[in-house]
PDB file of N, CA and C in Angstrom:
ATOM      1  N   UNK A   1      -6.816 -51.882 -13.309  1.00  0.00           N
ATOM      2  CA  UNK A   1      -6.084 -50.682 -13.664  1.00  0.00           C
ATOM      3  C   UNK A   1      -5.081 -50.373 -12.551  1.00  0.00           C
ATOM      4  N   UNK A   2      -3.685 -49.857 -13.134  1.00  0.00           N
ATOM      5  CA  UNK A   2      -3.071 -49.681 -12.255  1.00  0.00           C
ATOM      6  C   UNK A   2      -3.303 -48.273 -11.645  1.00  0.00           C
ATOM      7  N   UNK A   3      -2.491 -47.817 -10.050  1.00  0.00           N
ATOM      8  CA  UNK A   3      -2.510 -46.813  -9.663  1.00  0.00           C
ATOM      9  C   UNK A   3      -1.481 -46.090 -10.567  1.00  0.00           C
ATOM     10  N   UNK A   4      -2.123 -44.445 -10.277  1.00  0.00           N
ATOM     11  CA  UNK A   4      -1.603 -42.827 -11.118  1.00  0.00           C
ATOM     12  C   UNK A   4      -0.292 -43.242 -10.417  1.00  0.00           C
ATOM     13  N   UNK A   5       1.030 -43.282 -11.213  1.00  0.00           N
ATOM     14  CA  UNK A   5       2.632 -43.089 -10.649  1.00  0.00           C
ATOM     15  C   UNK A   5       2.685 -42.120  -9.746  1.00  0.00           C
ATOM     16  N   UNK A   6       1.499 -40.793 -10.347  1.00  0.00           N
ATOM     17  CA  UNK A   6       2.012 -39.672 -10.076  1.00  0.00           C
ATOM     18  C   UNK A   6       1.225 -38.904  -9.091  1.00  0.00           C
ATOM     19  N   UNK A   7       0.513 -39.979  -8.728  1.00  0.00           N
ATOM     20  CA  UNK A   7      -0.603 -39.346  -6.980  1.00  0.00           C
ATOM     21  C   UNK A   7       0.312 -38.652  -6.156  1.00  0.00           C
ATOM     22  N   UNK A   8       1.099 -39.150  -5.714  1.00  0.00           N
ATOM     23  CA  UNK A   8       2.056 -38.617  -4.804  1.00  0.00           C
ATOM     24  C   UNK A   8       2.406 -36.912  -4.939  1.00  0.00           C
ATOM     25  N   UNK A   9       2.327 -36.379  -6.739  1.00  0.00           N
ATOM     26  CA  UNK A   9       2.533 -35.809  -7.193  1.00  0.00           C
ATOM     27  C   UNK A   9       1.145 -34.482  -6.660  1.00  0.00           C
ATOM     28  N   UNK A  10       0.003 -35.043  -6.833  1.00  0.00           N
ATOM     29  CA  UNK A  10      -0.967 -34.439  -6.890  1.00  0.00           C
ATOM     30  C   UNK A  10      -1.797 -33.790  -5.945  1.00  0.00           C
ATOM     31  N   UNK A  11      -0.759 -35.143  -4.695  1.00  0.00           N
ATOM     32  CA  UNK A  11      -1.518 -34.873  -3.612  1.00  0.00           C
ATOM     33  C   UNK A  11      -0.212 -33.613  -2.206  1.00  0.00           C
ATOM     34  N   UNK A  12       1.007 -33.475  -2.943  1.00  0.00           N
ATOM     35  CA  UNK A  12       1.604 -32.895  -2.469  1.00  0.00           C
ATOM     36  C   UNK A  12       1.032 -31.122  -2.655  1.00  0.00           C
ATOM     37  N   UNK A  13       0.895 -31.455  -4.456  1.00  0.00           N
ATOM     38  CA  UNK A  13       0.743 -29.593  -4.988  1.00  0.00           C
ATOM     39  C   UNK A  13      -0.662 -29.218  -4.042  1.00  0.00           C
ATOM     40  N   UNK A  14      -1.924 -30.246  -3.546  1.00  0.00           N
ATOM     41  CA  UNK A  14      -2.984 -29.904  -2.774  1.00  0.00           C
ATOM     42  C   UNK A  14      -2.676 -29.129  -1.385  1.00  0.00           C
ATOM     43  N   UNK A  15      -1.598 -30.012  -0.623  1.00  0.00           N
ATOM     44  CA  UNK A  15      -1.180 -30.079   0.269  1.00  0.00           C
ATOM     45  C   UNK A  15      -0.741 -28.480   0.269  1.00  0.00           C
ATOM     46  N   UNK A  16       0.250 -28.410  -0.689  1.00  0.00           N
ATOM     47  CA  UNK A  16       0.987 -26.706  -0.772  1.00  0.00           C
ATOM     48  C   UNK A  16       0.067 -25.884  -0.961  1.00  0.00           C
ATOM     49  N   UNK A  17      -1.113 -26.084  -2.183  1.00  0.00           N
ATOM     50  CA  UNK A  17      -2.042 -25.087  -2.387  1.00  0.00           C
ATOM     51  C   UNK A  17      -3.137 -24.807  -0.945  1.00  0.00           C
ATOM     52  N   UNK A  18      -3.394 -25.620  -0.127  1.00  0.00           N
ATOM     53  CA  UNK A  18      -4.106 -25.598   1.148  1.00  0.00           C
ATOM     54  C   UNK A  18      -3.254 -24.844   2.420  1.00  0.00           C
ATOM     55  N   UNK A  19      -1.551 -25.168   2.276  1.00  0.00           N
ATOM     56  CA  UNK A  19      -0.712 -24.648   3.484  1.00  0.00           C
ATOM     57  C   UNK A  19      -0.419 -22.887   2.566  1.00  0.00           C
ATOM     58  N   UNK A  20      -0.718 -22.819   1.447  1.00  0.00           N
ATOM     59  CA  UNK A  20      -0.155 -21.476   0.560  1.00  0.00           C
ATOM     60  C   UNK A  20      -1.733 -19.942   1.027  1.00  0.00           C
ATOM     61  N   UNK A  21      -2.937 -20.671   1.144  1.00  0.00           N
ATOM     62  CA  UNK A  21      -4.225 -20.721   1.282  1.00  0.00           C
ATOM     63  C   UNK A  21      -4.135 -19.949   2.327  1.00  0.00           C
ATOM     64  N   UNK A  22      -4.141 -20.902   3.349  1.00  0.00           N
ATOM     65  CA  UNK A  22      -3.979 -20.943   4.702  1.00  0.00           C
ATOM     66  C   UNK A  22      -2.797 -19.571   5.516  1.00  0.00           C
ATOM     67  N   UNK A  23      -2.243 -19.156   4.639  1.00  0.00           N
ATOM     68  CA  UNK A  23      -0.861 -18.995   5.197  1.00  0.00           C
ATOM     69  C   UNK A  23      -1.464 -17.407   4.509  1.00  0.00           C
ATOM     70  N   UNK A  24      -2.324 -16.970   3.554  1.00  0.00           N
ATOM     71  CA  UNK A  24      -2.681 -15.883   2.813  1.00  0.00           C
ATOM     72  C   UNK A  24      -3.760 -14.927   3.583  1.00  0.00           C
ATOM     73  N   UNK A  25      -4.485 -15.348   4.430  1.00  0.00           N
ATOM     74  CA  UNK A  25      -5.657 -15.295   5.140  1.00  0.00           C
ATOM     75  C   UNK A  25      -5.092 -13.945   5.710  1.00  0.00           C
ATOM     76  N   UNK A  26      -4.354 -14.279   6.736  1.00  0.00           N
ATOM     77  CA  UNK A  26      -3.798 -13.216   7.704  1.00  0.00           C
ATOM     78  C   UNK A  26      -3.716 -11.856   7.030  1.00  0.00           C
ATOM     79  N   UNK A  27      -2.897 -12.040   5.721  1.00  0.00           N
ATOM     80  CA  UNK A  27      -2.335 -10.933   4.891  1.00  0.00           C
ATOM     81  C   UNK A  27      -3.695  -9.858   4.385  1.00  0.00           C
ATOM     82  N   UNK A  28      -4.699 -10.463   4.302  1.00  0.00           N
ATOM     83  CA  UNK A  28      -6.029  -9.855   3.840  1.00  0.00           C
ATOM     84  C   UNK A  28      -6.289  -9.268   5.310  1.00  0.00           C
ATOM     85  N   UNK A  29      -6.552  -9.420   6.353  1.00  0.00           N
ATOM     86  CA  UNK A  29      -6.769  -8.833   7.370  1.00  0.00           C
ATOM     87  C   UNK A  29      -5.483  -7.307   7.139  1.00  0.00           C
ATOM     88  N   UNK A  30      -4.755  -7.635   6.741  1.00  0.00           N
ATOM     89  CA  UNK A  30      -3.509  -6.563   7.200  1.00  0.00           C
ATOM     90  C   UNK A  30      -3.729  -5.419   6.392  1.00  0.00           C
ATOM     91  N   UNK A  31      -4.067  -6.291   5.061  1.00  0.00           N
ATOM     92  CA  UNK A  31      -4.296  -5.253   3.740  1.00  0.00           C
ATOM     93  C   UNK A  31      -5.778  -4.426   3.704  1.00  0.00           C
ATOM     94  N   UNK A  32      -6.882  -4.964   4.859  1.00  0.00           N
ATOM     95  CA  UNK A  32      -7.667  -4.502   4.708  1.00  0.00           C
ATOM     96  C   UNK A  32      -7.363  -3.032   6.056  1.00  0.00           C
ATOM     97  N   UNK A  33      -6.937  -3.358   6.839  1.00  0.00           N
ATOM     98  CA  UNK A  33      -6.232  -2.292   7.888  1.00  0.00           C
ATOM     99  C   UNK A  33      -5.657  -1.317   7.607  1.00  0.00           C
ATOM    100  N   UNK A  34      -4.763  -1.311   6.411  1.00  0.00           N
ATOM    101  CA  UNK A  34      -4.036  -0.614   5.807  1.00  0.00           C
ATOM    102  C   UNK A  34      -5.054   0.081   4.476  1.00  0.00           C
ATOM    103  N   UNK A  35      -6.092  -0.150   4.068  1.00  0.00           N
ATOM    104  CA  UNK A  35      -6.760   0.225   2.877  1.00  0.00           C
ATOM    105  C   UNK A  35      -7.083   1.652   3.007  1.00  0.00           C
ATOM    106  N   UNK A  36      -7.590   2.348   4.276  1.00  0.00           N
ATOM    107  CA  UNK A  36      -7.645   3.414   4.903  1.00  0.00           C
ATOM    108  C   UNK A  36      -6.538   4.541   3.958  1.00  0.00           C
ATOM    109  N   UNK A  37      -5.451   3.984   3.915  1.00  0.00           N
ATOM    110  CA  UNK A  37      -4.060   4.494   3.030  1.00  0.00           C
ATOM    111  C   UNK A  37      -3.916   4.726   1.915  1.00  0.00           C
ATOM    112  N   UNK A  38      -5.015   4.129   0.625  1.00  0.00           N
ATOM    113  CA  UNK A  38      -4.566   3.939  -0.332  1.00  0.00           C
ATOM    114  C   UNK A  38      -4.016   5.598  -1.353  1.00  0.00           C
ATOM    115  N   UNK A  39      -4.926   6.344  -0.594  1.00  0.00           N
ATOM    116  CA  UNK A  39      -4.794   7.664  -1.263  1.00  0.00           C
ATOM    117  C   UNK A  39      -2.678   8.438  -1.365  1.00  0.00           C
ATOM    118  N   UNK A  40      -2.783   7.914   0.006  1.00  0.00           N
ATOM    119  CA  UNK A  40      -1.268   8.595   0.166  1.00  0.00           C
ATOM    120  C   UNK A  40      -0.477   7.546   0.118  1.00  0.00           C
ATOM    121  N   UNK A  41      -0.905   6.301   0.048  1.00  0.00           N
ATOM    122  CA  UNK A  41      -0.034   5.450  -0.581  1.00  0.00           C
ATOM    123  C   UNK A  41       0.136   5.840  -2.418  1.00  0.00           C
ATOM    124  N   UNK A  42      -0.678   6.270  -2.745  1.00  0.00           N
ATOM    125  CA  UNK A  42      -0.912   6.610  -4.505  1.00  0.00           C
ATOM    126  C   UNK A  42      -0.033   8.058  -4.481  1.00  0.00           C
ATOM    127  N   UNK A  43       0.375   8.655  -3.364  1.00  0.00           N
ATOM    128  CA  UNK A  43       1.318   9.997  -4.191  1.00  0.00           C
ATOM    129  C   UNK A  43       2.341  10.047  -4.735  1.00  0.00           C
ATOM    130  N   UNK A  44       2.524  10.958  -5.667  1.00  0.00           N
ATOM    131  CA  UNK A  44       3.932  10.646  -6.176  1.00  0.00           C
ATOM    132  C   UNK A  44       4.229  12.213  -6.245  1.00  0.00           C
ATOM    133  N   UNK A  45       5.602  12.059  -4.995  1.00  0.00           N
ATOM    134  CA  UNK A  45       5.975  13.414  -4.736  1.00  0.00           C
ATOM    135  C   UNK A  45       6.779  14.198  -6.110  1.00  0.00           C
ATOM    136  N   UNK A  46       7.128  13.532  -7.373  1.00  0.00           N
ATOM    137  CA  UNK A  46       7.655  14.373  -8.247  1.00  0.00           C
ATOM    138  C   UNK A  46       6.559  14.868  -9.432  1.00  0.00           C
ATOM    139  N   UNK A  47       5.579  14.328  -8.877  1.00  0.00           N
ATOM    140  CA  UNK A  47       4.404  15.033  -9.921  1.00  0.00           C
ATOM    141  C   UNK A  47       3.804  15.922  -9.184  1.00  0.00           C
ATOM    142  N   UNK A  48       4.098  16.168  -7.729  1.00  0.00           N
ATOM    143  CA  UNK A  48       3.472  17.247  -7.033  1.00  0.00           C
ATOM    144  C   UNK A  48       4.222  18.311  -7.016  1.00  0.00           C
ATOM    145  N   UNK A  49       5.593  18.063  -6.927  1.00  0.00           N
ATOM    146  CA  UNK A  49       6.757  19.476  -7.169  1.00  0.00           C
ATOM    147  C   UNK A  49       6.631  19.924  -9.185  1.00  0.00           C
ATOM    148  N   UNK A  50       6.254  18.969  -9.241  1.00  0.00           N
ATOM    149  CA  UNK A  50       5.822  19.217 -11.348  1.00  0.00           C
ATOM    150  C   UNK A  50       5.138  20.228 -10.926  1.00  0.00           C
ATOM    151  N   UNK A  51       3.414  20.165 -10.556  1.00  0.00           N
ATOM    152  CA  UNK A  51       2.486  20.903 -10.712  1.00  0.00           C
ATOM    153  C   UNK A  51       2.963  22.229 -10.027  1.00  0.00           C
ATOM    154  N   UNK A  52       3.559  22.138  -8.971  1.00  0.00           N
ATOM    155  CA  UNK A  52       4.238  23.419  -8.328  1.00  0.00           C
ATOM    156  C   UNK A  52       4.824  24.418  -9.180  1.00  0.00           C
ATOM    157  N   UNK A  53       5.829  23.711  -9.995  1.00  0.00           N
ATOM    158  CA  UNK A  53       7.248  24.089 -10.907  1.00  0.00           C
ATOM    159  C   UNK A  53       6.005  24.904 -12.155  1.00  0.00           C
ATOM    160  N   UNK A  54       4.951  23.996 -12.683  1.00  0.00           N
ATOM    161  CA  UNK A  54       4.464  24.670 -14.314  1.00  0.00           C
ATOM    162  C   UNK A  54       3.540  25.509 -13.666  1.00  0.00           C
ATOM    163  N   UNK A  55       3.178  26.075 -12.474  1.00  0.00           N
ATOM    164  CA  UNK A  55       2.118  27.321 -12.441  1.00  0.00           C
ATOM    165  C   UNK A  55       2.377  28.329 -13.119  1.00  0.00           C
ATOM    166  N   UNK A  56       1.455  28.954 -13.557  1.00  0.00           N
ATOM    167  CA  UNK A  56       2.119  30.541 -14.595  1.00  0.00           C
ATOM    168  C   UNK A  56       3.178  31.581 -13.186  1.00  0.00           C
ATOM    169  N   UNK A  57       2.079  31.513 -12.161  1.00  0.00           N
ATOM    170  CA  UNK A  57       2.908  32.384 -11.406  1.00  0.00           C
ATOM    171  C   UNK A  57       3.383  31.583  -9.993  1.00  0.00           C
ATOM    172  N   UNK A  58       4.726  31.410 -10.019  1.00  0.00           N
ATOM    173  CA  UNK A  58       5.675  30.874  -9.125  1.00  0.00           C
ATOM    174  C   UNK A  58       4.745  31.086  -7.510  1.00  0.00           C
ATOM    175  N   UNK A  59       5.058  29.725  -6.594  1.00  0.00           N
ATOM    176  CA  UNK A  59       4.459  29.502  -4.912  1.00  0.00           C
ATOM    177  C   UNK A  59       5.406  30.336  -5.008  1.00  0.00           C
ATOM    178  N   UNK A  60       5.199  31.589  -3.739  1.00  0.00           N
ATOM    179  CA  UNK A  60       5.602  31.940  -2.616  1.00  0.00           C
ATOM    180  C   UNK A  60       6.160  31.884  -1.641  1.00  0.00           C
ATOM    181  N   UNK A  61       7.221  32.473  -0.960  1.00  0.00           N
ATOM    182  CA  UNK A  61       7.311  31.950   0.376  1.00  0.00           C
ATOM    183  C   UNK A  61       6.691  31.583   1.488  1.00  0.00           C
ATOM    184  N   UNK A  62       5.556  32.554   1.486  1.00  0.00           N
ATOM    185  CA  UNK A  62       4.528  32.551   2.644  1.00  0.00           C
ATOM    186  C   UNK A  62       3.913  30.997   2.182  1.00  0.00           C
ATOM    187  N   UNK A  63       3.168  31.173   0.651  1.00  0.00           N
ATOM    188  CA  UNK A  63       2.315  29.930   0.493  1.00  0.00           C
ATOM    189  C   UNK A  63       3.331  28.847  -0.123  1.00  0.00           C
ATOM    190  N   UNK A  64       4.231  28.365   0.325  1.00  0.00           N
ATOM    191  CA  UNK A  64       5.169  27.591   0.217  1.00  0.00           C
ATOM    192  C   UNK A  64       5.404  27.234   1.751  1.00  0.00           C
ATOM    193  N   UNK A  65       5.488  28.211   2.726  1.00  0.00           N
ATOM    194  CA  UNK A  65       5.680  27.477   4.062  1.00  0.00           C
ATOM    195  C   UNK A  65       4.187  26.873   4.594  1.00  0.00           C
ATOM    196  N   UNK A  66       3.029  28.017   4.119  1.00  0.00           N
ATOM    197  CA  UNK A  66       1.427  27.446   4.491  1.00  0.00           C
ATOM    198  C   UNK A  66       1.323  25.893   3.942  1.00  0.00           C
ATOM    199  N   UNK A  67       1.565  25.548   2.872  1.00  0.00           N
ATOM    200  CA  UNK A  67       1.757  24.105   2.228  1.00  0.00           C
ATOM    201  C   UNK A  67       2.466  22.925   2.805  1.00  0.00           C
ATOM    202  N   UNK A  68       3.565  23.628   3.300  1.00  0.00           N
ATOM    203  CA  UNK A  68       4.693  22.797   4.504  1.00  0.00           C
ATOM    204  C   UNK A  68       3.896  22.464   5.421  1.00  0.00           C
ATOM    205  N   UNK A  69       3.232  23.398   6.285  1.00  0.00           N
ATOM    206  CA  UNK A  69       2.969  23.180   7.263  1.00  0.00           C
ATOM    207  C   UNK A  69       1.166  23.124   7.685  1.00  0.00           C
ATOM    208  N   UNK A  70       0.754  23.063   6.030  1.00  0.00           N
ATOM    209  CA  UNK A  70      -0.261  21.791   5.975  1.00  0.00           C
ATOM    210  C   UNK A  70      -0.311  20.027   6.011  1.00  0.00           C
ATOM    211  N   UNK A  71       1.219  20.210   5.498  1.00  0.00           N
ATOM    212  CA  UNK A  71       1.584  18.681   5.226  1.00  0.00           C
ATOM    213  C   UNK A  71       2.168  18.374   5.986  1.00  0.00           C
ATOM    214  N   UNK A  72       2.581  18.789   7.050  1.00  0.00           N
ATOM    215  CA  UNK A  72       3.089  18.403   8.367  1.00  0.00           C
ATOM    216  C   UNK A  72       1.869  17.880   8.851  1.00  0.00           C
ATOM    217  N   UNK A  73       1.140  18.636   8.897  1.00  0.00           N
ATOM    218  CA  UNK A  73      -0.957  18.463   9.830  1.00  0.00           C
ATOM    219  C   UNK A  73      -1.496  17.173   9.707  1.00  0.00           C
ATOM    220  N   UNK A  74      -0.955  17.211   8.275  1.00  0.00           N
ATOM    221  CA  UNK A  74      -1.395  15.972   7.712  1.00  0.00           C
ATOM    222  C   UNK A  74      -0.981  14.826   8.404  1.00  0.00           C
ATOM    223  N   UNK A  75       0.696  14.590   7.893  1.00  0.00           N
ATOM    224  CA  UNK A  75       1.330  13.988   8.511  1.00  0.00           C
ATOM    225  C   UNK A  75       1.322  13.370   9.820  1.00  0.00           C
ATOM    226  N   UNK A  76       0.965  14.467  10.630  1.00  0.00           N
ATOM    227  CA  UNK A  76       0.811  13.892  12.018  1.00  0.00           C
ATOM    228  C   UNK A  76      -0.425  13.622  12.269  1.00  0.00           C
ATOM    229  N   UNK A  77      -1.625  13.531  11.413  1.00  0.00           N
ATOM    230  CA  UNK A  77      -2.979  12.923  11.742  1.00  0.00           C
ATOM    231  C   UNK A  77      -2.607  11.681  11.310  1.00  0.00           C
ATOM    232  N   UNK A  78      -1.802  11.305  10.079  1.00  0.00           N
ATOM    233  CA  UNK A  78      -1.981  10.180   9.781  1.00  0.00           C
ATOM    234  C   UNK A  78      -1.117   8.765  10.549  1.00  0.00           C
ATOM    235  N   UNK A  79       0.148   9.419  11.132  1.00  0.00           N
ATOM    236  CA  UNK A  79       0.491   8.904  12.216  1.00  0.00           C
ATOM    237  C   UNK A  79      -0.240   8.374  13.608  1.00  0.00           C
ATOM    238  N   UNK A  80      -0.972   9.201  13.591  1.00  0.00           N
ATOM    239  CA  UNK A  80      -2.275   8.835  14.587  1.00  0.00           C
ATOM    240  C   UNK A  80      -2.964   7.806  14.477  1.00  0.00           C
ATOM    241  N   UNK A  81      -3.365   7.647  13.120  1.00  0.00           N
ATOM    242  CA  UNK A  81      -4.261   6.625  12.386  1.00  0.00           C
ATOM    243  C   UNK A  81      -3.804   5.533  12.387  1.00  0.00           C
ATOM    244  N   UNK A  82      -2.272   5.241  12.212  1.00  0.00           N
ATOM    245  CA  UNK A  82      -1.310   3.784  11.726  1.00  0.00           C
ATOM    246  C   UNK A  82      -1.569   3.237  13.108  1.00  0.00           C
ATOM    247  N   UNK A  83      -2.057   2.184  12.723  1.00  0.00           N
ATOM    248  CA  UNK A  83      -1.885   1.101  13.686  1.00  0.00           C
ATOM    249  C   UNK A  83      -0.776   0.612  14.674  1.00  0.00           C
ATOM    250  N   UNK A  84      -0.262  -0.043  15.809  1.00  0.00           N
ATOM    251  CA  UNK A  84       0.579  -0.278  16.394  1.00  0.00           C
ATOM    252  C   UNK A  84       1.095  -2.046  15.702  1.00  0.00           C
TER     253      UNK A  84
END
């Protein structure tokens, strides 16, 4: 029997699927570092000014700046948290 034409073929896509493999590893370390995030990675700031906008009775100034400057608090804890 002769040899597959197409070994060459088979043994390259291994080659890529092992250097593709190999090369993915790191990225799971990064993504698991970052998982900590997923919550405020999931916001979506125009569904939060929505819920603001349909209250029966309109935020405040006072509790409109208290909100600001909860999310500042925030903000700068989570800066804390991010990795270098």
């Amino acid at each position: 029997m002769l040899p597959d034409p197409d070994t060459w073929l088979w043994e390259a896509y291994e080659r890529l699927k092992t250097a593709l493999t190999t090369a993915i590893e790191p990225l799971e370390a990064y993504r698991q570092t970052f998982r900590q995030f997923e919550y405020e990675h999931g916001l979506d700031p125009n569904k939060y000014m929505r819920v603001l906008d349909e209250r029966e009775e309109p935020i405040d100034a006072e509790e409109l700046r208290a909100d600001i400057y909860e999310k500042k608090q925030e903000e700068a804890k989570l800066k804390e948290k991010i990795p270098e």
